[in-house]
Protein backbone atom coordinates (compact mmCIF):
# COMPACT_ATOMS: atom_id res chain seq x y z
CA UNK A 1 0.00 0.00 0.00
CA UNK A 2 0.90 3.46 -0.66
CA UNK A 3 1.56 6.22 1.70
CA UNK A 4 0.64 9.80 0.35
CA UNK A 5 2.21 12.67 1.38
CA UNK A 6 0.61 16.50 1.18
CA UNK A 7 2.40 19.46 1.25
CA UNK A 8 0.87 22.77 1.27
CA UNK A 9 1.26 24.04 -2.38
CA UNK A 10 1.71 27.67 -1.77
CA UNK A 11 4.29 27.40 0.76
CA UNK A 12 6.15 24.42 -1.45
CA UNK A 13 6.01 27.33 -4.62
CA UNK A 14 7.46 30.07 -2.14
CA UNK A 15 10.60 27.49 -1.66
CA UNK A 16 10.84 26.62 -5.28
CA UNK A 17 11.27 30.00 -6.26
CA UNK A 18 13.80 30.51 -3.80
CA UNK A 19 15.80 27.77 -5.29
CA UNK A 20 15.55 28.03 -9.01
CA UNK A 21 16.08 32.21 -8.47
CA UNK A 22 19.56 31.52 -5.73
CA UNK A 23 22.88 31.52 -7.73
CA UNK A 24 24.32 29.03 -5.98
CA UNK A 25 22.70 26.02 -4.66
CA UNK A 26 23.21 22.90 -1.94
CA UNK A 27 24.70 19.88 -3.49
CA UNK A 28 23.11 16.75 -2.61
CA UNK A 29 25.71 13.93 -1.05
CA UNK A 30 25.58 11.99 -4.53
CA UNK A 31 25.88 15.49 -6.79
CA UNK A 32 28.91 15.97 -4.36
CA UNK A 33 30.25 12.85 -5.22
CA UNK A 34 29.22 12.65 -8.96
CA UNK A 35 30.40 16.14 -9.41
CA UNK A 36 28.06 17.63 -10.52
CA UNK A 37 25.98 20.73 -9.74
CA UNK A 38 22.45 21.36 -8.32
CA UNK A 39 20.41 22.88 -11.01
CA UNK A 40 17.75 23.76 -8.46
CA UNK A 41 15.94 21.42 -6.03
CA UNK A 42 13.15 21.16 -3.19
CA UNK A 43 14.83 18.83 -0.95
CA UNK A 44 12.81 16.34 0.51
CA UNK A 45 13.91 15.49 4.19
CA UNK A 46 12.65 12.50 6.28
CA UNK A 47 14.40 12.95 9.70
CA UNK A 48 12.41 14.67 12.92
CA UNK A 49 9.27 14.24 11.05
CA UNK A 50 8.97 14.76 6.65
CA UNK A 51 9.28 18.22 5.08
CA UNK A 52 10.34 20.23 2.55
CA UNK A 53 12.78 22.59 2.22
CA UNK A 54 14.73 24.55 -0.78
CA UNK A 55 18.44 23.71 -1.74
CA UNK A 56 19.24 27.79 -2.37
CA UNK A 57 22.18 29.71 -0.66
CA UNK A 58 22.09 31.74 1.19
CA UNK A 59 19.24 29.66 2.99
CA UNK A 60 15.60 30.99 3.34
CA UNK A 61 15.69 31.40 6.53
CA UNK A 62 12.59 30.53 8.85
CA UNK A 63 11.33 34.10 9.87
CA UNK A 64 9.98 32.47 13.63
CA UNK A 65 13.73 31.18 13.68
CA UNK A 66 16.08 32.97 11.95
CA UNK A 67 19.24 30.77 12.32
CA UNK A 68 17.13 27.88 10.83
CA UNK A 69 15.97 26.77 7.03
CA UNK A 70 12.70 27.54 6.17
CA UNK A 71 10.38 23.74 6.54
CA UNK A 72 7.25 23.14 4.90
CA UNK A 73 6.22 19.78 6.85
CA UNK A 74 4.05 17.43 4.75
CA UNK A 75 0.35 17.53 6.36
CA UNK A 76 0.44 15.35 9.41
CA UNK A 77 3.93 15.07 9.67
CA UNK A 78 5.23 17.71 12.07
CA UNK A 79 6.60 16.26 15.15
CA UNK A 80 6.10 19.48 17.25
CA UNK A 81 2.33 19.74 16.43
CA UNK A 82 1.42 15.86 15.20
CA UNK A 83 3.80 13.91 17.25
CA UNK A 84 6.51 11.56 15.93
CA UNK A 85 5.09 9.45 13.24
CA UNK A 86 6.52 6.39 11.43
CA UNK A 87 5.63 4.60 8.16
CA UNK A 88 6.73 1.32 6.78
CA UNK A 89 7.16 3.07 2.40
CA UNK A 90 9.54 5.77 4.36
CA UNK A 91 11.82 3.38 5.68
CA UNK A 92 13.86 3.47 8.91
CA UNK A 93 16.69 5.69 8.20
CA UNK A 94 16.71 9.42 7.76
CA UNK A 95 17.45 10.68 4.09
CA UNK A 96 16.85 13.88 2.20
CA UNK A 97 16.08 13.55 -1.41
CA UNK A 98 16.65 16.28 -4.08
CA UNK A 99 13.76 16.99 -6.48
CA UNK A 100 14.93 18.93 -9.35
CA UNK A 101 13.14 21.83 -10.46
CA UNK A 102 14.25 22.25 -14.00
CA UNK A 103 14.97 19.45 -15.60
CA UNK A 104 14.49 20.12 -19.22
CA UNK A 105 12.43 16.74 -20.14
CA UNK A 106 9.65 18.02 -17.40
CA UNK A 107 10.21 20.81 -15.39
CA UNK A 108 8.75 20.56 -11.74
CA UNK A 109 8.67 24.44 -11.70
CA UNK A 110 6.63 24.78 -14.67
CA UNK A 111 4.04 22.48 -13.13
CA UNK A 112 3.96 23.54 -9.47
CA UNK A 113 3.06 27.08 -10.76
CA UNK A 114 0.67 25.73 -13.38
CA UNK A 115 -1.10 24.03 -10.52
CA UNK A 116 -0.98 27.06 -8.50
CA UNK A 117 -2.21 29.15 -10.90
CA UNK A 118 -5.19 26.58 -11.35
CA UNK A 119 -6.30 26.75 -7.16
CA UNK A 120 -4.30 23.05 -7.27
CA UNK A 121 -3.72 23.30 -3.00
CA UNK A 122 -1.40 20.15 -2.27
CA UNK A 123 2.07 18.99 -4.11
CA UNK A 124 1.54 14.97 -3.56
CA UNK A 125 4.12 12.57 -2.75
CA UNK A 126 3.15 9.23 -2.96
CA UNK A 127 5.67 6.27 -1.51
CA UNK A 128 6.28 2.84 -1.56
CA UNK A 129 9.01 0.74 -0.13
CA UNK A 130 10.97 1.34 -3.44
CA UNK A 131 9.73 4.57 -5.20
CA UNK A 132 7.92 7.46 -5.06
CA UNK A 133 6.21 9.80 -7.44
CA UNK A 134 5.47 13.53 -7.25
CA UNK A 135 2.32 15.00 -8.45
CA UNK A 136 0.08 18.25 -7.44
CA UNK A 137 -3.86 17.47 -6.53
CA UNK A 138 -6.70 19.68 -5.72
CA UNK A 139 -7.74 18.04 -2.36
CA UNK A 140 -6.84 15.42 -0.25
């Protein structure tokens, strides 16, 4: 079975913008080790709880904590409102996973602000024990 992530769409655009308009940008560990560079990514993070956040530098910086990133929790999924929450499709270990914004076959930028634009409300990630896929939907 699948687990199905929402994330607020208008606070997930506010990050993407952020990243695909910073000049320089957070490598992920295997773009580090690849060497190559981050075109521009929402990062996904699964540690103390599952958010968003954007790979830009300098950081957005949360304004109720300004030494911190800016996190966009996935509905559900904040540990200081909802609690600590596990899921089998997640896995056990932390990760953070870089979802590029522009990648020329299908750009995720083009599409979040299409859905925007349209009153779409949640960017959907939807995970199983070996993949996920990332889609925008109206309602939960």
């Amino acid at each position: 079975m699948a687990l199905h992530l929402h994330i607020n769409l208008t606070e997930t655009l506010r990050l993407a913008e952020h990243a695909v308009s910073s000049t320089e940008q957070a490598q992920s560990y295997t773009e580090t080790e690849d060497g190559i560079a981050c075109p521009g990514a929402l990062v996904w993070v699964h540690d103390e709880g599952v958010y968003l956040m954007s790979s830009g530098l300098p950081r957005l910086h949360d304004p109720d904590r300004p030494d911190s990133n800016l996190l966009v929790y996935a509905d559900g999924w904040n540990p200081n409102t909802d609690g600590y929450r596990r899921d089998v499709d997640l896995g056990g270990d932390d990760f953070a996973e870089h979802l590029h914004l522009t990648d020329p076959a299908a750009p995720l930028i083009t599409e979040l602000r299409a859905a925007h634009a349209e009153g779409y409300r949640w960017l959907q990630l939807t995970v199983t024990g070996t993949a996920y896929e990332v889609s925008v939907v109206g309602s939960r």
